[in-house]
C-alpha atoms as a PDB file:
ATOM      1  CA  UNK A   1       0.000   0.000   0.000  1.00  0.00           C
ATOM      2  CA  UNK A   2       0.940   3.526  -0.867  1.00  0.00           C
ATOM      3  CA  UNK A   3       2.345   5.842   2.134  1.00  0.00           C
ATOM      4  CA  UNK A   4      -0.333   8.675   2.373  1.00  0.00           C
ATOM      5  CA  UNK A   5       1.286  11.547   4.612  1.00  0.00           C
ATOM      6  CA  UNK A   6       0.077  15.585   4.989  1.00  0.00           C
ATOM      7  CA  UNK A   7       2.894  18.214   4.826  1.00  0.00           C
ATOM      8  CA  UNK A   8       1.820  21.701   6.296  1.00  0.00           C
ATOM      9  CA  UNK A   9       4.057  24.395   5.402  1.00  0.00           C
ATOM     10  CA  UNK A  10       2.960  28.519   5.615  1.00  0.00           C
ATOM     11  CA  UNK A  11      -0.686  27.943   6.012  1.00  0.00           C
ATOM     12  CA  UNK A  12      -1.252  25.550   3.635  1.00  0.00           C
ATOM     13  CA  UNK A  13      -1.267  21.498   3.320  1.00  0.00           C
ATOM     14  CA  UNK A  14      -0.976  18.923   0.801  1.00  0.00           C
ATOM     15  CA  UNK A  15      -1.706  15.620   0.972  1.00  0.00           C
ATOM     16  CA  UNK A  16       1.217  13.036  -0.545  1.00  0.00           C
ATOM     17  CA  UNK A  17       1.421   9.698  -1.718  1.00  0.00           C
ATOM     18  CA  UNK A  18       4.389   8.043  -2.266  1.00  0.00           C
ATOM     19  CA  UNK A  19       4.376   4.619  -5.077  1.00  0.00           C
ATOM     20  CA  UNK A  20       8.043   2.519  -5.097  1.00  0.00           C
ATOM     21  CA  UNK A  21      11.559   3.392  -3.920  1.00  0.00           C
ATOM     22  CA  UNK A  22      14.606   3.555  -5.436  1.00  0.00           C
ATOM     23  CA  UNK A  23      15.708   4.921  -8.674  1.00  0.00           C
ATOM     24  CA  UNK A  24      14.595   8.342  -9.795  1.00  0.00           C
ATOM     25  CA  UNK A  25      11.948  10.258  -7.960  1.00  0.00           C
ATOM     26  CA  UNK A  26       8.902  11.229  -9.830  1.00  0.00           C
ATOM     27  CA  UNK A  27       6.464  13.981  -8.368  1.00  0.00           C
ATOM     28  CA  UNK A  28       3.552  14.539 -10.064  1.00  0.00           C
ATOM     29  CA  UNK A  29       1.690  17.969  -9.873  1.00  0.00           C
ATOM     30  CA  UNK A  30      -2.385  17.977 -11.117  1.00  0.00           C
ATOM     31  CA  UNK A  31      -4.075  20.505 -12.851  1.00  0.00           C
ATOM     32  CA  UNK A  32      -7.082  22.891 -11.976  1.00  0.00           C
ATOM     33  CA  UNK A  33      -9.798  20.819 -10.541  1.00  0.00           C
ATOM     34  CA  UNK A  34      -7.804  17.304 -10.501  1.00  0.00           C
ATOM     35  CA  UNK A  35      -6.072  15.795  -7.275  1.00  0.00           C
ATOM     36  CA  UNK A  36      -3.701  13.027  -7.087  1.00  0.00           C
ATOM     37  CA  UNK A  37      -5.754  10.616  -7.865  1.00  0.00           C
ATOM     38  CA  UNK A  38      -5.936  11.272 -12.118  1.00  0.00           C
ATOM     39  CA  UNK A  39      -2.322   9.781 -11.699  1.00  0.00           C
ATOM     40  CA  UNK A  40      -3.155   6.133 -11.053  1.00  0.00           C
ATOM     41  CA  UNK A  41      -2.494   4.913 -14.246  1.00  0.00           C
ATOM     42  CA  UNK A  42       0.916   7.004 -14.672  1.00  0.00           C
ATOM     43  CA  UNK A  43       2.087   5.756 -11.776  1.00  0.00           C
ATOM     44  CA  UNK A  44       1.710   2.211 -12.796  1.00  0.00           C
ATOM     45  CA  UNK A  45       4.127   2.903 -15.367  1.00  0.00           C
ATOM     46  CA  UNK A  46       6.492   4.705 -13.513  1.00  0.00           C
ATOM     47  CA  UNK A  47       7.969   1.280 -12.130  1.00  0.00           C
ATOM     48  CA  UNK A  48      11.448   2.128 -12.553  1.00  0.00           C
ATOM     49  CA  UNK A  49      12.019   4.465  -9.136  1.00  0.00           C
ATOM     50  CA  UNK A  50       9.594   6.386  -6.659  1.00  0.00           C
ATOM     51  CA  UNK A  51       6.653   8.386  -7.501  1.00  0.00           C
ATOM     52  CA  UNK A  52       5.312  11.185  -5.421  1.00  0.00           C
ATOM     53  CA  UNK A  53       1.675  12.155  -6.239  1.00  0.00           C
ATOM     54  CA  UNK A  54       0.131  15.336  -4.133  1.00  0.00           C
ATOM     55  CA  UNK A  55      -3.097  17.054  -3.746  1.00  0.00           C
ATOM     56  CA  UNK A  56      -2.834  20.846  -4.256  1.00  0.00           C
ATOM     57  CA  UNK A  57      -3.916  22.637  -1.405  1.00  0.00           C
ATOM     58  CA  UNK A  58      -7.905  22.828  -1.813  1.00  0.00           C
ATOM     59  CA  UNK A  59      -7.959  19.891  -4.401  1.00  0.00           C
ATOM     60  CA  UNK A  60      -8.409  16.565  -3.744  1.00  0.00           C
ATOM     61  CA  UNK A  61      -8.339  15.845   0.156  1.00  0.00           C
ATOM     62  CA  UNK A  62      -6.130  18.349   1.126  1.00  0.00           C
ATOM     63  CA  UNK A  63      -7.910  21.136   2.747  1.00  0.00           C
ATOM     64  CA  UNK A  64      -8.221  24.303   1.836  1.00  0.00           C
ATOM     65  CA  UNK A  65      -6.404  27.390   2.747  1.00  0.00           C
ATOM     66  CA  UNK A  66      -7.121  30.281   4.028  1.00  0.00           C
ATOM     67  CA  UNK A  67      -6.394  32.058   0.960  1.00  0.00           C
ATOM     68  CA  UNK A  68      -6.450  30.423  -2.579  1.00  0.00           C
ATOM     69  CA  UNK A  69      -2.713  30.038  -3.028  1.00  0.00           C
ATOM     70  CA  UNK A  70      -0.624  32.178  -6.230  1.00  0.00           C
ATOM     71  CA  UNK A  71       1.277  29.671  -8.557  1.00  0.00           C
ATOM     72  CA  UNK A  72       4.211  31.195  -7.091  1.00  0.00           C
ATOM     73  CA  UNK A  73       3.350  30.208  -4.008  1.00  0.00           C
ATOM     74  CA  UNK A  74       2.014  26.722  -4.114  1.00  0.00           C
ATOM     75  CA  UNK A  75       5.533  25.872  -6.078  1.00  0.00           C
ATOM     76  CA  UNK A  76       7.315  27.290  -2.625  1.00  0.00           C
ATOM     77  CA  UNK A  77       5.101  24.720  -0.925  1.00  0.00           C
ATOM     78  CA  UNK A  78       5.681  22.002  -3.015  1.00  0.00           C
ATOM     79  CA  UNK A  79       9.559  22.903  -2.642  1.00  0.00           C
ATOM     80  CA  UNK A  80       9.607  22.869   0.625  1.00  0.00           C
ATOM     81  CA  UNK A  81       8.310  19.403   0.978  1.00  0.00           C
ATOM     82  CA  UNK A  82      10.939  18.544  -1.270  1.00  0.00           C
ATOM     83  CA  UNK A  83      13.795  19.842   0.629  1.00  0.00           C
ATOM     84  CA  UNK A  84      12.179  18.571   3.947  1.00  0.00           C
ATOM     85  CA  UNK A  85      11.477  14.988   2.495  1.00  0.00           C
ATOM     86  CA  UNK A  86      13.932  13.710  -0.527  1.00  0.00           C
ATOM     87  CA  UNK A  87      17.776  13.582  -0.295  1.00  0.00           C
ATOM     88  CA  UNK A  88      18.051  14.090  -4.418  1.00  0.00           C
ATOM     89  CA  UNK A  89      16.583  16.166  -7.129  1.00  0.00           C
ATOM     90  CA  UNK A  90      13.729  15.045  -8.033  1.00  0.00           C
ATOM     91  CA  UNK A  91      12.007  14.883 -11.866  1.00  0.00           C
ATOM     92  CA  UNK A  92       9.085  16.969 -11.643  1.00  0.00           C
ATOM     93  CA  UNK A  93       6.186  16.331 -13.395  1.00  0.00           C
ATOM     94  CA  UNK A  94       3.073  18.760 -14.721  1.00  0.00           C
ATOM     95  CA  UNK A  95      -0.112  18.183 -15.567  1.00  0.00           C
ATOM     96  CA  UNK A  96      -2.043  21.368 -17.410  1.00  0.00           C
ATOM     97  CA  UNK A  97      -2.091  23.844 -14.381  1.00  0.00           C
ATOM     98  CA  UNK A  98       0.611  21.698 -12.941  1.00  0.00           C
ATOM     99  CA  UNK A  99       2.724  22.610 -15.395  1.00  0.00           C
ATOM    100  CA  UNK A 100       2.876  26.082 -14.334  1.00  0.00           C
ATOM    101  CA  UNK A 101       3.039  24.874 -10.872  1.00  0.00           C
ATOM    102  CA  UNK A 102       6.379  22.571 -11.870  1.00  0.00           C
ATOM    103  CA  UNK A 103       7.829  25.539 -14.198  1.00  0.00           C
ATOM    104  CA  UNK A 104       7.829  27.973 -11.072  1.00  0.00           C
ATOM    105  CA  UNK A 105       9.206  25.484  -8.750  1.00  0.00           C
ATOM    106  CA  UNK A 106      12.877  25.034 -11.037  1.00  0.00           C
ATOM    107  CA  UNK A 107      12.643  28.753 -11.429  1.00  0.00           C
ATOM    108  CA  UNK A 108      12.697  29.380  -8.071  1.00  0.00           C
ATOM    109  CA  UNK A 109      14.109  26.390  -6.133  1.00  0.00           C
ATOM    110  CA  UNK A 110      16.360  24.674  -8.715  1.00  0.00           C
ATOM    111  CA  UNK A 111      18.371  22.777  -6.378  1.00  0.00           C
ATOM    112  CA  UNK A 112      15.454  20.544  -5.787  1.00  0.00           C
ATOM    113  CA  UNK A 113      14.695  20.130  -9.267  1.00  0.00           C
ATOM    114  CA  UNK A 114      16.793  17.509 -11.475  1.00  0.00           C
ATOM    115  CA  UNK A 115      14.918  17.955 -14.783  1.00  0.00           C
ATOM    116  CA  UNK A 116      10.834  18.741 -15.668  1.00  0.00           C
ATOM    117  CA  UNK A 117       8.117  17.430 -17.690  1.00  0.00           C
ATOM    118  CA  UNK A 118       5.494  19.651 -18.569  1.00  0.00           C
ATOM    119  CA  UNK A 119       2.530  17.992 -20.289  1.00  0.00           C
ATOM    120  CA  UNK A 120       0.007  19.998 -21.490  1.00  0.00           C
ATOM    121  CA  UNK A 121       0.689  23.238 -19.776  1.00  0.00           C
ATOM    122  CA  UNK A 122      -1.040  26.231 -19.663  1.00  0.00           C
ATOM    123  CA  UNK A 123      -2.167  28.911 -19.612  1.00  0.00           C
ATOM    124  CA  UNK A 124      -1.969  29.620 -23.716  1.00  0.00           C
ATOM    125  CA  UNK A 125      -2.324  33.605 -23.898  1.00  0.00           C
ATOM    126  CA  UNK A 126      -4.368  33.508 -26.558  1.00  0.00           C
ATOM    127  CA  UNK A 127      -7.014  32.217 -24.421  1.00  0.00           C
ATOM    128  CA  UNK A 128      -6.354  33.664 -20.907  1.00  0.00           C
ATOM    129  CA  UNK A 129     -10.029  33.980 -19.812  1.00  0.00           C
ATOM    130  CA  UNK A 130     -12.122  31.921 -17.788  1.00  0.00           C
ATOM    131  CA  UNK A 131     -14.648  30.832 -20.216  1.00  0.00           C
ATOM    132  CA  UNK A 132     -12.200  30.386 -23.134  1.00  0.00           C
ATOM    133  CA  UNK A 133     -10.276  27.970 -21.245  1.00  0.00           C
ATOM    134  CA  UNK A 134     -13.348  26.441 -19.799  1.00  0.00           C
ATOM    135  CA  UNK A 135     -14.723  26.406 -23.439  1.00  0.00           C
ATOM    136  CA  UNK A 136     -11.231  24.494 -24.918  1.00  0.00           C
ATOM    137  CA  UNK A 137     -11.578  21.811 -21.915  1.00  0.00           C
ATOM    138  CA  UNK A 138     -15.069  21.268 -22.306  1.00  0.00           C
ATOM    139  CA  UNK A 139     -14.434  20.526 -25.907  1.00  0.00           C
ATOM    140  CA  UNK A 140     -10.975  18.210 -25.146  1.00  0.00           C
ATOM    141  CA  UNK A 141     -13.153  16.036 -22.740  1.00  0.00           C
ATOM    142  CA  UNK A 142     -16.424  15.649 -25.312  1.00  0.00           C
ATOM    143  CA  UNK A 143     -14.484  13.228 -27.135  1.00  0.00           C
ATOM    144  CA  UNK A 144     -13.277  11.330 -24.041  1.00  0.00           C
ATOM    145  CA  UNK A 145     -13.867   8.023 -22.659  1.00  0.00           C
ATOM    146  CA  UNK A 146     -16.971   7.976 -19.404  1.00  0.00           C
ATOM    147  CA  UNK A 147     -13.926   6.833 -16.899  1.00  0.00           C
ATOM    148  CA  UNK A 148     -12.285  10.586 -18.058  1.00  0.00           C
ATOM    149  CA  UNK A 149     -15.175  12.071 -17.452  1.00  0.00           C
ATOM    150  CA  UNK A 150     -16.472  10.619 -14.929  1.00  0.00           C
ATOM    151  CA  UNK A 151     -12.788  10.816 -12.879  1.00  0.00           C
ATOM    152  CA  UNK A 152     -12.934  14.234 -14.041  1.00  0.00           C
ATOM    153  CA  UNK A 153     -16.088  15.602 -12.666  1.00  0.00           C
ATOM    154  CA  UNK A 154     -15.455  13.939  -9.495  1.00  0.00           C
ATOM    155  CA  UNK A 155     -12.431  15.500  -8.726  1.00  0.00           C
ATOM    156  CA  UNK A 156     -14.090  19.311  -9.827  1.00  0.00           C
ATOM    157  CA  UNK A 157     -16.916  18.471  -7.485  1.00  0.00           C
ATOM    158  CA  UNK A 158     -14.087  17.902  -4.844  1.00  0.00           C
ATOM    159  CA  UNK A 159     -12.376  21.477  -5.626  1.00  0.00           C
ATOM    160  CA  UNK A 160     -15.013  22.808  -4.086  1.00  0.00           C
ATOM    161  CA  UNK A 161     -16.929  26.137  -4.334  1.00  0.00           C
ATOM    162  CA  UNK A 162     -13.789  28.542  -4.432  1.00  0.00           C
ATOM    163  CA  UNK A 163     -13.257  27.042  -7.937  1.00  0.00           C
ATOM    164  CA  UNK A 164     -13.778  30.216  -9.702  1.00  0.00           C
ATOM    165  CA  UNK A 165     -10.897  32.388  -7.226  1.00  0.00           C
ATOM    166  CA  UNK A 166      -8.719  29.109  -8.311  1.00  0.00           C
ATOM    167  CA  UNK A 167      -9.389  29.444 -11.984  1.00  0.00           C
ATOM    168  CA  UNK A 168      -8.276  33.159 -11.322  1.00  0.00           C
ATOM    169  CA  UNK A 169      -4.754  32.418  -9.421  1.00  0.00           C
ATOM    170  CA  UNK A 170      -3.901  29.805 -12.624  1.00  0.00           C
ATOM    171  CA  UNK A 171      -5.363  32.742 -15.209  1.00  0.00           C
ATOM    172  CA  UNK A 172      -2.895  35.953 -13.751  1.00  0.00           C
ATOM    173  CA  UNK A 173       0.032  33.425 -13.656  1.00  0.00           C
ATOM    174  CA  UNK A 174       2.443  34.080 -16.850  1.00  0.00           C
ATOM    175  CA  UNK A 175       4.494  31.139 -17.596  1.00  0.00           C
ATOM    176  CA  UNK A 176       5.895  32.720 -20.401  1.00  0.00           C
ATOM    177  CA  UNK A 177       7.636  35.460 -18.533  1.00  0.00           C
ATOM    178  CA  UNK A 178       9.861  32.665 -16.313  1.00  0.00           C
ATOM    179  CA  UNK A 179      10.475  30.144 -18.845  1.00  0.00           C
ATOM    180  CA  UNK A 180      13.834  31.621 -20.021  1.00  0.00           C
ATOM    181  CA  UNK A 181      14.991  30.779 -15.750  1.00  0.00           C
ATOM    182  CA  UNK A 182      13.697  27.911 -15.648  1.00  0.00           C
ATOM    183  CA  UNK A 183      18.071  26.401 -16.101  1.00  0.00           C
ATOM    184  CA  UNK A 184      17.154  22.381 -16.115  1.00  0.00           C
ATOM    185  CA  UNK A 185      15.989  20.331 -18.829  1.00  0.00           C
ATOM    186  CA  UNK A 186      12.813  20.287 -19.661  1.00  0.00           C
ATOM    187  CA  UNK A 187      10.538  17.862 -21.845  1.00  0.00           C
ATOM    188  CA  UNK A 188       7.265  19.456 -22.854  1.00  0.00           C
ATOM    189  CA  UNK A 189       4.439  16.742 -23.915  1.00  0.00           C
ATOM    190  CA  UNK A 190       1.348  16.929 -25.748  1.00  0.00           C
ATOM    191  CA  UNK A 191      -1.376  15.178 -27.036  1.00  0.00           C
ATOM    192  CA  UNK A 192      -1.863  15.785 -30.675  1.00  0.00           C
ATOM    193  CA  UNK A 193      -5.502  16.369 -30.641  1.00  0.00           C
ATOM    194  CA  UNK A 194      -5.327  18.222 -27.296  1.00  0.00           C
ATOM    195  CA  UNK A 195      -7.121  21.841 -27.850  1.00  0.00           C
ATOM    196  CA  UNK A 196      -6.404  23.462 -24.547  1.00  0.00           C
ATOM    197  CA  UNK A 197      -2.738  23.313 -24.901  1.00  0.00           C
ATOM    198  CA  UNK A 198      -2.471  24.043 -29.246  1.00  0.00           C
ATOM    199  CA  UNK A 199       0.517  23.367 -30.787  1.00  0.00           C
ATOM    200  CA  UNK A 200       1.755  26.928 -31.276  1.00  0.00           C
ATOM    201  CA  UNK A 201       1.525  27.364 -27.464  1.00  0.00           C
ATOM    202  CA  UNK A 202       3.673  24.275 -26.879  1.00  0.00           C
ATOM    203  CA  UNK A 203       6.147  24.303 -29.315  1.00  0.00           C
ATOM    204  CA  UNK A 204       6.559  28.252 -27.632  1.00  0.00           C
ATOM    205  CA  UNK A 205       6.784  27.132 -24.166  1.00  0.00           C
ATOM    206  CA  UNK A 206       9.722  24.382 -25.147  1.00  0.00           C
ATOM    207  CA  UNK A 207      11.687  26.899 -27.483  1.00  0.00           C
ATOM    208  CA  UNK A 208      11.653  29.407 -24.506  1.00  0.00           C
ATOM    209  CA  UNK A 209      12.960  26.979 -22.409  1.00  0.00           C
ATOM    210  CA  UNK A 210      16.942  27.253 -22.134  1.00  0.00           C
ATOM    211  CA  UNK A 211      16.930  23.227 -22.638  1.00  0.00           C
ATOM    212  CA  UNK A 212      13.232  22.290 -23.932  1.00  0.00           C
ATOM    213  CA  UNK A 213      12.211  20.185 -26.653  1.00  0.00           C
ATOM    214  CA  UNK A 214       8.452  19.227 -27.597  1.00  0.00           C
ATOM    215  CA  UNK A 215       7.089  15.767 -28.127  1.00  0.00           C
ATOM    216  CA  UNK A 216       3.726  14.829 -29.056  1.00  0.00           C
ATOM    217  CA  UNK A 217       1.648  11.904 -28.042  1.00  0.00           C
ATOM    218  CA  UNK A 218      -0.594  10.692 -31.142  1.00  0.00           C
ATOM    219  CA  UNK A 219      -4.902   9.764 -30.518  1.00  0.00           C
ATOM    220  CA  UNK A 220      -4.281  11.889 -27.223  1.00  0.00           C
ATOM    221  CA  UNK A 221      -5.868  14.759 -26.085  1.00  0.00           C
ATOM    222  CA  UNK A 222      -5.731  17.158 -22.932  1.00  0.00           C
ATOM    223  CA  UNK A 223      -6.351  14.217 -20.831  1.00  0.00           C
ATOM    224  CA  UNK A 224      -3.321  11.778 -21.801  1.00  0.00           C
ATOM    225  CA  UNK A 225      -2.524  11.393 -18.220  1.00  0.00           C
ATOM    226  CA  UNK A 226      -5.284   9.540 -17.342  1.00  0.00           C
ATOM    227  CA  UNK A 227      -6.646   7.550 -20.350  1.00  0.00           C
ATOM    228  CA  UNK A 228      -3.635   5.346 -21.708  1.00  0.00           C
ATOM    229  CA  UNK A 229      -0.978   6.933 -19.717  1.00  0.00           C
ATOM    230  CA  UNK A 230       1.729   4.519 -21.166  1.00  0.00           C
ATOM    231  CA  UNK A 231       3.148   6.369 -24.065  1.00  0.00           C
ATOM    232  CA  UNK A 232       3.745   9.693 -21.883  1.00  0.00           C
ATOM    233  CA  UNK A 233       5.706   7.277 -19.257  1.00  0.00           C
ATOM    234  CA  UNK A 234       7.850   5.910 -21.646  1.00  0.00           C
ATOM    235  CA  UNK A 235       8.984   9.474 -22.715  1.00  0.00           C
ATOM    236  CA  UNK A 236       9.285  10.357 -19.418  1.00  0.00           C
ATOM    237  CA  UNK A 237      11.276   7.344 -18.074  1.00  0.00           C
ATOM    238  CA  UNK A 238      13.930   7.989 -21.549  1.00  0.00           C
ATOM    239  CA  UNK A 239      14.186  10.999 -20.087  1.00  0.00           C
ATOM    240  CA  UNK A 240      14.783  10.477 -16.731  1.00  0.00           C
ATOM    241  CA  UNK A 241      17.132   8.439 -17.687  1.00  0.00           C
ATOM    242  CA  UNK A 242      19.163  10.274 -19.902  1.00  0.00           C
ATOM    243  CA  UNK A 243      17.641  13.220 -21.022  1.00  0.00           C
ATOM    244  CA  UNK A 244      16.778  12.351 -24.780  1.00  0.00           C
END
């Protein structure tokens, strides 16, 4: 069974679950209206070290705080568990929202960071309102299998009613304004099909990286964690392992 632990660090909490030992550590971040939980199938794959799965603070069953947290500063909480918990970088990895978590986290506390995986990130500029980006993901997840969707609503339901001030910290952030600090390498993955992450958006978020490259996932969309997560593992164990 899975060790299930809550770190509290500056008024907020997240809940953690750790998979394996040895190896490379893998810590995956959720998106906006997710917890830990999307990751099951990911983590199945990820059989070649540790993986680290948290709830956000508000999301999943980690509580909420007092104040919705900045990007900025739920990546200083994530950090901190890292320095307080693991004795080596770890490989950080991003789901939509998370992404933005994971990119502010290397900016700003790279010794805890060996190398990231962004998949799917946001927040596209093109599209930095509420309903736009409620509008994209309501069209990625159409097309998606019931156990997506039904995972999926679940885990909004669970975000609770400050949804809309959460939406709001992930809209102001500006990922595009860090991602020339963000000194590790980076892998950015997307699904082909995915429309809340286009491919112009990507492909700009790995060239601004200072060691980013862009792979995409084919039948895929937004969602590729958590229907068929198998191809994205692969990618991300090569490049755990040696950064190709």
């Amino acid at each position: 069974m899975p060790a299930v632990e809550r770190f509290a660090h500056g008024g907020a909490t997240l809940v953690v679950e750790r998979h394996g030992r040895g190896g490379p550590v893998y810590v995956l971040v959720h998106g906006i209206g997710m917890g830990r939980s999307v990751f099951a199938d990911l983590i199945r794959h990820l059989h070649d070290g540790e993986a680290i799965a948290v709830d956000l603070p508000g999301y999943g069953e980690a509580p909420e705080p007092a104040r919705v947290l900045t990007m900025e500063r739920t990546a200083d909480l994530v950090a901190a568990y890292l320095r307080a918990h693991l004795t080596q970088p770890a490989v950080l990895i991003g789901h939509s929202m998370g992404a933005q978590v994971v990119l502010e986290v290397a900016v700003r506390h790279p010794a805890v960071v060996d190398r990231i995986v962004l998949v799917g990130p946001t927040v596209d500029p093109t599209a930095r309102t509420a309903p736009r980006q409620l509008w994209r993901l309501l069209r990625d997840i159409a097309v998606e299998s019931p156990r997506v969707i039904g995972r999926g609503a679940r885990e909004y339901l669970r975000a609770g009613p400050r949804l809309r001030a959460k939406f709001h910290a992930m809209l102001v952030h500006r990922p595009e304004d860090v991602l020339s600090r963000a000194h590790v390498p980076a892998l950015v993955i997307r699904g082909e099909d995915d429309l809340v992450a286009p491919r112009p958006w990507c492909r700009r978020v790995a060239d601004g990286l200072p060691e980013g490259r862009l792979v995409e996932i084919a039948g895929h969309g937004h969602e590729t964690m958590i229907r068929d997560a198998a191809p994205a593992a692969r990618l991300i164990r090569a490049f755990a392992a040696d950064g190709t």
